[in-house]
C-alpha atoms as a PDB file:
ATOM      1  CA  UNK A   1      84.142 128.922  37.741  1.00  0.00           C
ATOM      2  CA  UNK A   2      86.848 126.669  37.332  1.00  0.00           C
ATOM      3  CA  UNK A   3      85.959 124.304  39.969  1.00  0.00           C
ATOM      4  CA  UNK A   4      82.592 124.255  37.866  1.00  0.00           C
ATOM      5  CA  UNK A   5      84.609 123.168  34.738  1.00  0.00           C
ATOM      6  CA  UNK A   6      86.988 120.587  36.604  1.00  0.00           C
ATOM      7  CA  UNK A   7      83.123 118.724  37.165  1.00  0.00           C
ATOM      8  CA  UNK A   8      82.076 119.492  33.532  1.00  0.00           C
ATOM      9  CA  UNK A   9      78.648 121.179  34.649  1.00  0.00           C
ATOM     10  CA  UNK A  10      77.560 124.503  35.076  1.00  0.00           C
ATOM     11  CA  UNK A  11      76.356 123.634  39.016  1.00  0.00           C
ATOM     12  CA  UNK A  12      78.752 121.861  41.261  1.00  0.00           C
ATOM     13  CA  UNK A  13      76.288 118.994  43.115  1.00  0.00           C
ATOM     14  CA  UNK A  14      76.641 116.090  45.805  1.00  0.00           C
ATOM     15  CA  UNK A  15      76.081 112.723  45.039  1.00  0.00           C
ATOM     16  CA  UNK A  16      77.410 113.054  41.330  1.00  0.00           C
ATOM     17  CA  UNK A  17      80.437 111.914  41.447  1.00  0.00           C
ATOM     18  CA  UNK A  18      81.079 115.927  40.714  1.00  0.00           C
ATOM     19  CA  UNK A  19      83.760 116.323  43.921  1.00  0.00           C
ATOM     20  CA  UNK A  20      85.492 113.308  43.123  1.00  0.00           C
ATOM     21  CA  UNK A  21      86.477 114.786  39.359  1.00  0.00           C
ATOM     22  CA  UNK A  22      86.943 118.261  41.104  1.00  0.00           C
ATOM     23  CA  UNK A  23      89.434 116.380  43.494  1.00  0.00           C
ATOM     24  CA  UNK A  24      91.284 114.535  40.564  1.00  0.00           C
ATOM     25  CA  UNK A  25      91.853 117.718  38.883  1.00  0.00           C
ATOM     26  CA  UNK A  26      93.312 119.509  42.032  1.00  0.00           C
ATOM     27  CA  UNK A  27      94.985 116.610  43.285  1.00  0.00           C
ATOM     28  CA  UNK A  28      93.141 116.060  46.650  1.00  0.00           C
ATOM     29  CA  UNK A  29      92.561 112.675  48.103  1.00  0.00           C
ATOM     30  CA  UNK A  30      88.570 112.873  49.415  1.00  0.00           C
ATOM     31  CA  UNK A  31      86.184 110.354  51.147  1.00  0.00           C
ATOM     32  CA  UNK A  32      82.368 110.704  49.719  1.00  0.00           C
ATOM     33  CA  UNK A  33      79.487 109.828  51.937  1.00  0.00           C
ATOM     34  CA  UNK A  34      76.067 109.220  49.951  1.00  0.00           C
ATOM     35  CA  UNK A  35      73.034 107.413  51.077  1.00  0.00           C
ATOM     36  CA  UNK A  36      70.223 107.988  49.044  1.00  0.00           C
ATOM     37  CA  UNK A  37      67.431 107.309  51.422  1.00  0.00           C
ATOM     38  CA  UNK A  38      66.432 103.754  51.599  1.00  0.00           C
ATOM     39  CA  UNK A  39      67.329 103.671  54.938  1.00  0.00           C
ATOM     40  CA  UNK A  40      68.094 106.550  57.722  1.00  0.00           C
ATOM     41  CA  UNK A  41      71.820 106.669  58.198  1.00  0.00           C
ATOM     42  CA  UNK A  42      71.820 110.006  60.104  1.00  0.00           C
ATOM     43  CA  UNK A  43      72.962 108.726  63.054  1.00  0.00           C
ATOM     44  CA  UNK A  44      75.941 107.527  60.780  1.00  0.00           C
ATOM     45  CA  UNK A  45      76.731 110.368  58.611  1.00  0.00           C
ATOM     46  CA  UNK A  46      76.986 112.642  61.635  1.00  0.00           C
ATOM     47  CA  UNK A  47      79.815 110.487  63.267  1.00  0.00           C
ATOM     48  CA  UNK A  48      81.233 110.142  59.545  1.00  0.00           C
ATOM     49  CA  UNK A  49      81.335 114.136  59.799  1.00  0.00           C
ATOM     50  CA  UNK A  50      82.324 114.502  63.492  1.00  0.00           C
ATOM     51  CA  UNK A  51      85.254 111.983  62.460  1.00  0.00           C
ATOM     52  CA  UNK A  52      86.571 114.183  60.438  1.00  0.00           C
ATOM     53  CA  UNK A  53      86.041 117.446  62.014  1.00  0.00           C
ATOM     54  CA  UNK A  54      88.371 115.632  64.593  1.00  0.00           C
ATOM     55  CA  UNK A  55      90.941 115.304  62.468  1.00  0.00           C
ATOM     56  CA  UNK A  56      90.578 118.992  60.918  1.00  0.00           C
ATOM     57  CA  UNK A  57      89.645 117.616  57.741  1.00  0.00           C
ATOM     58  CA  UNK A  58      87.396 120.152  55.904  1.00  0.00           C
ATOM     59  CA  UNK A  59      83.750 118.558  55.456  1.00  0.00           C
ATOM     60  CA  UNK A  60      80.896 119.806  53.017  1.00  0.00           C
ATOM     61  CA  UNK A  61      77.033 118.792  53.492  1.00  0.00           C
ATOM     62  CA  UNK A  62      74.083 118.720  52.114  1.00  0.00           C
ATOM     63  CA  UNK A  63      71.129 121.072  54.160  1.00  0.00           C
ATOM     64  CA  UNK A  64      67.501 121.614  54.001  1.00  0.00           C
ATOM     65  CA  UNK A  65      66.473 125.409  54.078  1.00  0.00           C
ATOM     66  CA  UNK A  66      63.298 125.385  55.985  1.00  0.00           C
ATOM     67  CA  UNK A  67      60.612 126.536  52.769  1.00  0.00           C
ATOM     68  CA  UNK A  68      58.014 125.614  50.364  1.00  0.00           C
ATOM     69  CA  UNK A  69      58.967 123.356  47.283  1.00  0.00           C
ATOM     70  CA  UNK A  70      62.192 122.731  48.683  1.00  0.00           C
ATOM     71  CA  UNK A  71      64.403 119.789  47.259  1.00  0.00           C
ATOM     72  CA  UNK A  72      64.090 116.116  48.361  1.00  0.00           C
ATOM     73  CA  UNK A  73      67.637 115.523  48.914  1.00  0.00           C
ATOM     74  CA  UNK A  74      69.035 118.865  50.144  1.00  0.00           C
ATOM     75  CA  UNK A  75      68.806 122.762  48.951  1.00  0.00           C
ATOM     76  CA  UNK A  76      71.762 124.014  50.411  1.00  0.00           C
ATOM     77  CA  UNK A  77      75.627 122.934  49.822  1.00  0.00           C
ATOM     78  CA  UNK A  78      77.626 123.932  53.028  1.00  0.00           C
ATOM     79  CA  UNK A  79      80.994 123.731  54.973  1.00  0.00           C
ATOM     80  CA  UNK A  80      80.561 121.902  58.313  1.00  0.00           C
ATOM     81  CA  UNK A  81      82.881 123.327  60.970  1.00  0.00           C
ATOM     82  CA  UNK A  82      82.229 121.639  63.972  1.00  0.00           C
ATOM     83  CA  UNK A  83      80.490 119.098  66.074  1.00  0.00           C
ATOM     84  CA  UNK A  84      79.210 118.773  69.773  1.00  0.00           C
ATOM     85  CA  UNK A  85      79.393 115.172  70.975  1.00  0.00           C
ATOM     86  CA  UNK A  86      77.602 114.513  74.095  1.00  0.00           C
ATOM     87  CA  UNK A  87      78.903 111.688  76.939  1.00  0.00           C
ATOM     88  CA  UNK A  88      75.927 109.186  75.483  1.00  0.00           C
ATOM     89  CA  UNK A  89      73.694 108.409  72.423  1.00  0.00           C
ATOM     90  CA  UNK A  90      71.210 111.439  71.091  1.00  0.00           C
ATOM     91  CA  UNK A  91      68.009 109.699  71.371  1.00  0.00           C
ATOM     92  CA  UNK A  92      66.669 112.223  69.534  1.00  0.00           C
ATOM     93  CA  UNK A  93      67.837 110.290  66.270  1.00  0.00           C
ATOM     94  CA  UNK A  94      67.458 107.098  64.808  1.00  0.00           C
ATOM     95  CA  UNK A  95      68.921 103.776  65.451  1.00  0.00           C
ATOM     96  CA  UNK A  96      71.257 103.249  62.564  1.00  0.00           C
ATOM     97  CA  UNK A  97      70.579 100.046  61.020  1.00  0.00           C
ATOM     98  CA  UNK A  98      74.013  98.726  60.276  1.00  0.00           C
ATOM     99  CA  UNK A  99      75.989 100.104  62.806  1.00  0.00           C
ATOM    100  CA  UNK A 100      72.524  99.386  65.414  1.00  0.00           C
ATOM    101  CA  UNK A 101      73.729 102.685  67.628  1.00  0.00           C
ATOM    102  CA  UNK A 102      72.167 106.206  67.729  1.00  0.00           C
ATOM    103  CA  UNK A 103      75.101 109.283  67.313  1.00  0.00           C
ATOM    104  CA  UNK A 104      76.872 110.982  69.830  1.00  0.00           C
ATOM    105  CA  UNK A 105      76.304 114.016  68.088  1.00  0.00           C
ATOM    106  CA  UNK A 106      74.261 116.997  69.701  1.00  0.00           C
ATOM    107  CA  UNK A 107      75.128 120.096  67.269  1.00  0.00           C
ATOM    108  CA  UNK A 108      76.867 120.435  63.970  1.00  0.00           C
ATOM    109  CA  UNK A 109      77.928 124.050  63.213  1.00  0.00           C
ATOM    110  CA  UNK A 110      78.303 125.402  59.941  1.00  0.00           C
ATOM    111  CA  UNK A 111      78.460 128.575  57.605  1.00  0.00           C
ATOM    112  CA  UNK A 112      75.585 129.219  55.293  1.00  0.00           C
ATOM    113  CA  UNK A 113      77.383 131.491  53.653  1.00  0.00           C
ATOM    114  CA  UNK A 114      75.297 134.568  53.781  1.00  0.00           C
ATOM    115  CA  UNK A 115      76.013 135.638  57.456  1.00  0.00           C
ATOM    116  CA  UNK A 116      79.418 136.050  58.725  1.00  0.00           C
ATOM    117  CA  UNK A 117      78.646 134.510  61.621  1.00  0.00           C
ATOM    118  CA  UNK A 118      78.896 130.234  62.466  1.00  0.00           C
ATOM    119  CA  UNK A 119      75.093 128.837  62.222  1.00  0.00           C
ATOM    120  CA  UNK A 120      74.104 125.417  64.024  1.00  0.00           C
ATOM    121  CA  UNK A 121      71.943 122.892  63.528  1.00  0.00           C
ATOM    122  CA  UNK A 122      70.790 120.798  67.231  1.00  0.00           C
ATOM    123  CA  UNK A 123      67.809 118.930  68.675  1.00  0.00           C
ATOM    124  CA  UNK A 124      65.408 117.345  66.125  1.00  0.00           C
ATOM    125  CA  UNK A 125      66.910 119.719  63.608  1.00  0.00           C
ATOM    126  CA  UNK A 126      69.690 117.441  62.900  1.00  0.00           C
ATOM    127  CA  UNK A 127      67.562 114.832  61.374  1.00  0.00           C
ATOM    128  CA  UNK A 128      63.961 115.817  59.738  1.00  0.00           C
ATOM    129  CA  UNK A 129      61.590 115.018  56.802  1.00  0.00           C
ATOM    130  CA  UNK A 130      61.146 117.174  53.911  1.00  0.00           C
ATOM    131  CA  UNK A 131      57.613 117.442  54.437  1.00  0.00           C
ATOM    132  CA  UNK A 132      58.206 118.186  57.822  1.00  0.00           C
ATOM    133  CA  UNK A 133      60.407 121.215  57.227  1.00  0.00           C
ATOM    134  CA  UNK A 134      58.341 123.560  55.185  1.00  0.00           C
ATOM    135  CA  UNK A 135      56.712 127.407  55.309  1.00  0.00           C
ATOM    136  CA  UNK A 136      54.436 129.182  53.314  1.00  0.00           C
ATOM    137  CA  UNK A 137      57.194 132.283  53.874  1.00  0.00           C
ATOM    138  CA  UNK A 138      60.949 132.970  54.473  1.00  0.00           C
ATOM    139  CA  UNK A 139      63.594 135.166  54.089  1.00  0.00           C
ATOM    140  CA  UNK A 140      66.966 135.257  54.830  1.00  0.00           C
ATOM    141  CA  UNK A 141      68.596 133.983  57.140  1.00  0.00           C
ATOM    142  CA  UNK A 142      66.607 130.725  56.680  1.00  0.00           C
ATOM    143  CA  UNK A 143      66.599 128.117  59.019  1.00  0.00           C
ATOM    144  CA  UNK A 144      68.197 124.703  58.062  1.00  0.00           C
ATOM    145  CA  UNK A 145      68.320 121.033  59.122  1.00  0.00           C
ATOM    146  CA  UNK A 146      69.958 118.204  58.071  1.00  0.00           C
ATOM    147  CA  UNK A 147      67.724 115.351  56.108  1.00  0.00           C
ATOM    148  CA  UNK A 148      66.655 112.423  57.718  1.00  0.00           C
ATOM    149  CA  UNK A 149      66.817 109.695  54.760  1.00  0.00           C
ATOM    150  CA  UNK A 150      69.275 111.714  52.149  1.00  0.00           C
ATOM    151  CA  UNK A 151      72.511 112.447  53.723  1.00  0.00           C
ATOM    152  CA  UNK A 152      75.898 113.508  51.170  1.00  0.00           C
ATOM    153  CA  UNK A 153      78.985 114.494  52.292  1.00  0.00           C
ATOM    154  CA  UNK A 154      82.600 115.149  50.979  1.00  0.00           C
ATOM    155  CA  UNK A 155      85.512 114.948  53.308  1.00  0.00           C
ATOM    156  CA  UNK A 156      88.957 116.807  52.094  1.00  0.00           C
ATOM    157  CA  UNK A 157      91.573 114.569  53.505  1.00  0.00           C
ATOM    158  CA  UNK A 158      94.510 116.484  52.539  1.00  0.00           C
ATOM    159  CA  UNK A 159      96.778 116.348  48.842  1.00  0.00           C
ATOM    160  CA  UNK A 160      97.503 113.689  46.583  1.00  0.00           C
ATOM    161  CA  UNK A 161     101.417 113.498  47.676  1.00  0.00           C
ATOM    162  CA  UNK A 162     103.033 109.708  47.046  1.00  0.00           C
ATOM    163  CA  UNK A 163     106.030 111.067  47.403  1.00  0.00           C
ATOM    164  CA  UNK A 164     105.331 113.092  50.758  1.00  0.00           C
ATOM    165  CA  UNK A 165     107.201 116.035  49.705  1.00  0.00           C
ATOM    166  CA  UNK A 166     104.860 118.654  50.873  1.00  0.00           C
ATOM    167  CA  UNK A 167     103.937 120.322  54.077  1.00  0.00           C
ATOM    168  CA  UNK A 168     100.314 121.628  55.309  1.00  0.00           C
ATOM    169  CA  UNK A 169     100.188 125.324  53.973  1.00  0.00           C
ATOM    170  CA  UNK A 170      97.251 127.777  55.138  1.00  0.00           C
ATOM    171  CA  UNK A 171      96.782 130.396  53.305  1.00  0.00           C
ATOM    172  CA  UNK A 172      94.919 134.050  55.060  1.00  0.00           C
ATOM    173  CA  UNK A 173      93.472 136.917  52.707  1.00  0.00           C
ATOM    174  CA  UNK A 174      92.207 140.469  53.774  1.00  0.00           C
ATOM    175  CA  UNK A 175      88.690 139.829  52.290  1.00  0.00           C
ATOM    176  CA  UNK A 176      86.304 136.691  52.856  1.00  0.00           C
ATOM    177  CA  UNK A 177      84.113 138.054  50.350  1.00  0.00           C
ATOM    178  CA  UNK A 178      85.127 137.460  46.470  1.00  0.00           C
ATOM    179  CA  UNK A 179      83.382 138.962  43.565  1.00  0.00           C
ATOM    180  CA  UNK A 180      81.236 135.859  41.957  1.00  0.00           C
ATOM    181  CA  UNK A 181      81.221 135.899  38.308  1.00  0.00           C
ATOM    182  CA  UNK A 182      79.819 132.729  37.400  1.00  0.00           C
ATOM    183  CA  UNK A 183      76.991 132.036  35.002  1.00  0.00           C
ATOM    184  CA  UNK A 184      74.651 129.992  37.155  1.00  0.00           C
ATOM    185  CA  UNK A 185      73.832 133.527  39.624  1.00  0.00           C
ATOM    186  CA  UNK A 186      73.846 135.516  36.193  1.00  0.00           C
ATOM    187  CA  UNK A 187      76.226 137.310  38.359  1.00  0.00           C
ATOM    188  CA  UNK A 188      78.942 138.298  35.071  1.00  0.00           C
ATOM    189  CA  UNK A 189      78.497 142.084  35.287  1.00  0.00           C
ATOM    190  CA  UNK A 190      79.470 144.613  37.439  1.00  0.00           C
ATOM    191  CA  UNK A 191      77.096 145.622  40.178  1.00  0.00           C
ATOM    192  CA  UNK A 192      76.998 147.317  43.343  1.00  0.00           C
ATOM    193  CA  UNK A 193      76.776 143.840  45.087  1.00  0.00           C
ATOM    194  CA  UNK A 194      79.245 142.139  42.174  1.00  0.00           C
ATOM    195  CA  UNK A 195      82.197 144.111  42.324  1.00  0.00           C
ATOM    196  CA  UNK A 196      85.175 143.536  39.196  1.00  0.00           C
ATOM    197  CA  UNK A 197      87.790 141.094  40.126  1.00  0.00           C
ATOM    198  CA  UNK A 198      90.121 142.683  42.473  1.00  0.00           C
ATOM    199  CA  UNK A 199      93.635 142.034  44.448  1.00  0.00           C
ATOM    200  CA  UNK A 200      93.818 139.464  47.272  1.00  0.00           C
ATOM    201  CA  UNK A 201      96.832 140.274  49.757  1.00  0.00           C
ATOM    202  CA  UNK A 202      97.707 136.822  50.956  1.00  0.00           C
ATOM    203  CA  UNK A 203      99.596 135.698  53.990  1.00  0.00           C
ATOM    204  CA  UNK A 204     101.223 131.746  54.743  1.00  0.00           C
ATOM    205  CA  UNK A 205     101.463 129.932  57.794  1.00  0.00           C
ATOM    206  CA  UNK A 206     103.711 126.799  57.088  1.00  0.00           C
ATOM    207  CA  UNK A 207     103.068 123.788  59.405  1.00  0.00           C
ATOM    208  CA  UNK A 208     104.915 120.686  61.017  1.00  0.00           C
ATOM    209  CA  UNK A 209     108.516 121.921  60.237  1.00  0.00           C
ATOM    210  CA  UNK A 210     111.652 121.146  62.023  1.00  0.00           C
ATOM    211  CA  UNK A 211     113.820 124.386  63.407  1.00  0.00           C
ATOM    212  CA  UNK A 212     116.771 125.305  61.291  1.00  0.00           C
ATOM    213  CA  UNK A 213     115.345 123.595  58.030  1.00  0.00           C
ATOM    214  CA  UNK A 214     115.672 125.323  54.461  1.00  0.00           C
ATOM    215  CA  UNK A 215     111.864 125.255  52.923  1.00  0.00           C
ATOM    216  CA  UNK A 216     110.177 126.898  49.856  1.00  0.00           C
ATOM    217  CA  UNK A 217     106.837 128.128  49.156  1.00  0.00           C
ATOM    218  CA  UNK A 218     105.896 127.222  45.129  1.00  0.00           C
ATOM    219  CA  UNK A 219     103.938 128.974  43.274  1.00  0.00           C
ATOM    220  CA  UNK A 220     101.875 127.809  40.060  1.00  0.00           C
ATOM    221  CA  UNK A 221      99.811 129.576  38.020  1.00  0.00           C
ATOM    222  CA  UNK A 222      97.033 128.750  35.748  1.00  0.00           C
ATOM    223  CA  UNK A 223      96.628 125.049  35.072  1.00  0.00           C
ATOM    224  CA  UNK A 224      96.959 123.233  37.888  1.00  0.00           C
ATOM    225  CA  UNK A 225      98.366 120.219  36.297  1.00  0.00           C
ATOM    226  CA  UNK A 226     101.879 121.175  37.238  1.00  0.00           C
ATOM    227  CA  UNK A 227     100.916 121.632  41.179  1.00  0.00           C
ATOM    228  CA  UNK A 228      99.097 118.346  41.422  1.00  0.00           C
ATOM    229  CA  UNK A 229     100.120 115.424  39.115  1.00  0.00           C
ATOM    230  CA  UNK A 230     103.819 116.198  38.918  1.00  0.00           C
ATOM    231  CA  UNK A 231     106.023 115.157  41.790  1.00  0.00           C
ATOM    232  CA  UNK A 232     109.403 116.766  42.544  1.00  0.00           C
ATOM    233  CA  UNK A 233     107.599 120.203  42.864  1.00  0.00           C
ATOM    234  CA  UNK A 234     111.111 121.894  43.872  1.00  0.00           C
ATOM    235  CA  UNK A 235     113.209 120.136  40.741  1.00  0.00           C
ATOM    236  CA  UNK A 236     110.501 120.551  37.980  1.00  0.00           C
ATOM    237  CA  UNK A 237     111.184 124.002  37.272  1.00  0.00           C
ATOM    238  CA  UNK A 238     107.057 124.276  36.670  1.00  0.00           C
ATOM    239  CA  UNK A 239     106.557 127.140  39.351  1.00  0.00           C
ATOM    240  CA  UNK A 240     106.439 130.806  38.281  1.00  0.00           C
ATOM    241  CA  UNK A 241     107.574 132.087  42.090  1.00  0.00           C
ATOM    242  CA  UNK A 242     109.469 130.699  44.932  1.00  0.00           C
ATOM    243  CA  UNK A 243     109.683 131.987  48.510  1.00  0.00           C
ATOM    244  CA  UNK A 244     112.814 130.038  50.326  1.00  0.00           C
ATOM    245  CA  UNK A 245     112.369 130.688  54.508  1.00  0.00           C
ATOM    246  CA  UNK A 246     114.463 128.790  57.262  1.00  0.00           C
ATOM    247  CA  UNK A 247     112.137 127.644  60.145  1.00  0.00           C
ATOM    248  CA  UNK A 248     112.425 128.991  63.867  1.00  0.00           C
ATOM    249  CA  UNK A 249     109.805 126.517  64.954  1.00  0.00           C
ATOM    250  CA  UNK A 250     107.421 123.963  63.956  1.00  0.00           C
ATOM    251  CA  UNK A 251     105.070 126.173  62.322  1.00  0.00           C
ATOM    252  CA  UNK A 252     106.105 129.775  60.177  1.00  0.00           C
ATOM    253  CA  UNK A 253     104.065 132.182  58.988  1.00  0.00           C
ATOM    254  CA  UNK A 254     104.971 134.586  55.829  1.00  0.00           C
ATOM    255  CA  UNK A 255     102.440 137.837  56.186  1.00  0.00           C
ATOM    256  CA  UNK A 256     101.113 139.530  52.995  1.00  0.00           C
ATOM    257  CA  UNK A 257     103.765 137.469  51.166  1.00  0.00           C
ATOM    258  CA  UNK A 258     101.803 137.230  47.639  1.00  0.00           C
ATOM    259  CA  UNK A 259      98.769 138.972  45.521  1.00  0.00           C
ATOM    260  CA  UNK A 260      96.815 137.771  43.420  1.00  0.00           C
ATOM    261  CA  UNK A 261      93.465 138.399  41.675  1.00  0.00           C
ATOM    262  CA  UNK A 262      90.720 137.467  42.661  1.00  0.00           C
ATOM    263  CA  UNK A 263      89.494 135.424  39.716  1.00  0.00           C
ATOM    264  CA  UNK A 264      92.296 133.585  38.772  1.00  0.00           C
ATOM    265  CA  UNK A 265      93.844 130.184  39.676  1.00  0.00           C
ATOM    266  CA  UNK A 266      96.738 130.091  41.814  1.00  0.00           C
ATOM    267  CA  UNK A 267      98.361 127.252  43.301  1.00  0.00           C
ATOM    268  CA  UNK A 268     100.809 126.752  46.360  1.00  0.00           C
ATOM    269  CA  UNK A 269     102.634 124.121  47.662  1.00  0.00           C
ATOM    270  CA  UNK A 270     104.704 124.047  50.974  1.00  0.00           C
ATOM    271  CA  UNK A 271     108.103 122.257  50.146  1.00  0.00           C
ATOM    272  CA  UNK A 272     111.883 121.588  51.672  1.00  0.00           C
ATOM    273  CA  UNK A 273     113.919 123.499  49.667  1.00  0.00           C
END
């Protein structure tokens, strides 16, 4: 829900400008990709997205689901986790018409976020018409594809840090499944499917330190302001917790070092102390 507020809208969309105020307010640098369908630029947007799944940068697309009435630009808003990038050009897509080469790209995997398990898209799949991709009936787990004139995208590239003060922090919690409370599923009461808020048991892993180095784990709470527009993270005094470790390696992990619930906003940042 408060993702859906940082956008100002009650349903989070690509090609809005919506992830670029999202990243403002959480102080993420991003790269958009939109093309709007004058021309096909799949063969473009999947090396855009294969780019970036290189350099671990998290990527969200735009899908069609495979159904009647479906939208013109995309029906689906999903991570994209990895790409397959054969030894020559997929001639099973388009010539793009700037760049005037077809992708590398054979499969793009993804989660649709309604199995726990990785779906991909290959073969013509990764670049179809609307009209092209349609049934009279489905269920879940639809089938998907990715659109052959509309393509959005949102790379993550990592925080807004001028100062370069902070180090990449992943954070692990027992549960990939979160109560959803928000008012576009009219999912706000409790249900045997929409459980109350509940406790997340978090754990840290810490990366790119050097051995024998003092660091802290931050925490902020609530507004986020504090976490992502103010430098000096250690010196501000604007965290409500701080976890101080000395590194063994290059990487350190902190198990079930925090809990929090599961619908409020936390923030941590990975600093030297």
């Amino acid at each position: 829900e408060f993702i859906r507020y940082a956008a100002n809208t009650s349903e989070v969309l690509l090609g809005l400008g919506h992830y670029n105020m999202i990243a403002d307010v959480f102080g993420l640098n991003v790269e958009v990709f939109n093309n709007t369908g004058a021309v096909p630029t799949i063969s473009r947007y999947l090396d855009w997205v294969s780019a970036h799944l290189q350099l671990q940068h998290p990527v969200i697309g735009g899908v069609y689901e495979r159904r009647r009435g479906g939208d013109s630009d995309y029906d689906h808003i999903v991570p994209l986790i990895g790409a397959e990038v054969g030894t020559g050009p997929n001639m099973a897509l388009p010539v793009d018409p700037v760049t005037k080469r077809r992708s590398n790209v054979t499969t793009i995997w993804f989660n649709d976020l309604y199995l726990d398990a990785h779906r991909e898209v290959s073969g013509s799949r990764l670049g179809v018409n609307r009209s092209d991709f349609t049934t009279n009936t489905w269920t879940q787990p639809y089938d998907y594809a990715f659109p052959y004139l509309v393509d959005y995208g949102v790379a993550v590239l990592g925080l807004k840090d001028p100062l370069r003060e902070t180090f990449r922090l992943k954070l692990s919690a027992w549960s990939w499944t979160e109560p959803d409370w928000g008012a576009e599923d009219q999912c706000q009461q409790q249900s045997a499917n929409n459980p109350v808020p509940g406790p997340l048991d978090l754990s840290a892993t810490v990366f790119g330190l050097t051995p024998g180095t003092k660091y802290s784990i931050l925490r902020f709470d609530g507004n986020t302001t504090a976490a992502t527009v103010r430098q000096d993270f250690l010196v501000s005094k604007a965290w409500t917790r701080r976890w101080d470790f000395v590194a063994a390696g290059d990487r350190h992990v902190i198990n079930l070092f925090d809990r929090v619930m599961s619908n409020t906003v936390v923030t941590y940042r990975a600093v030297l102390a």
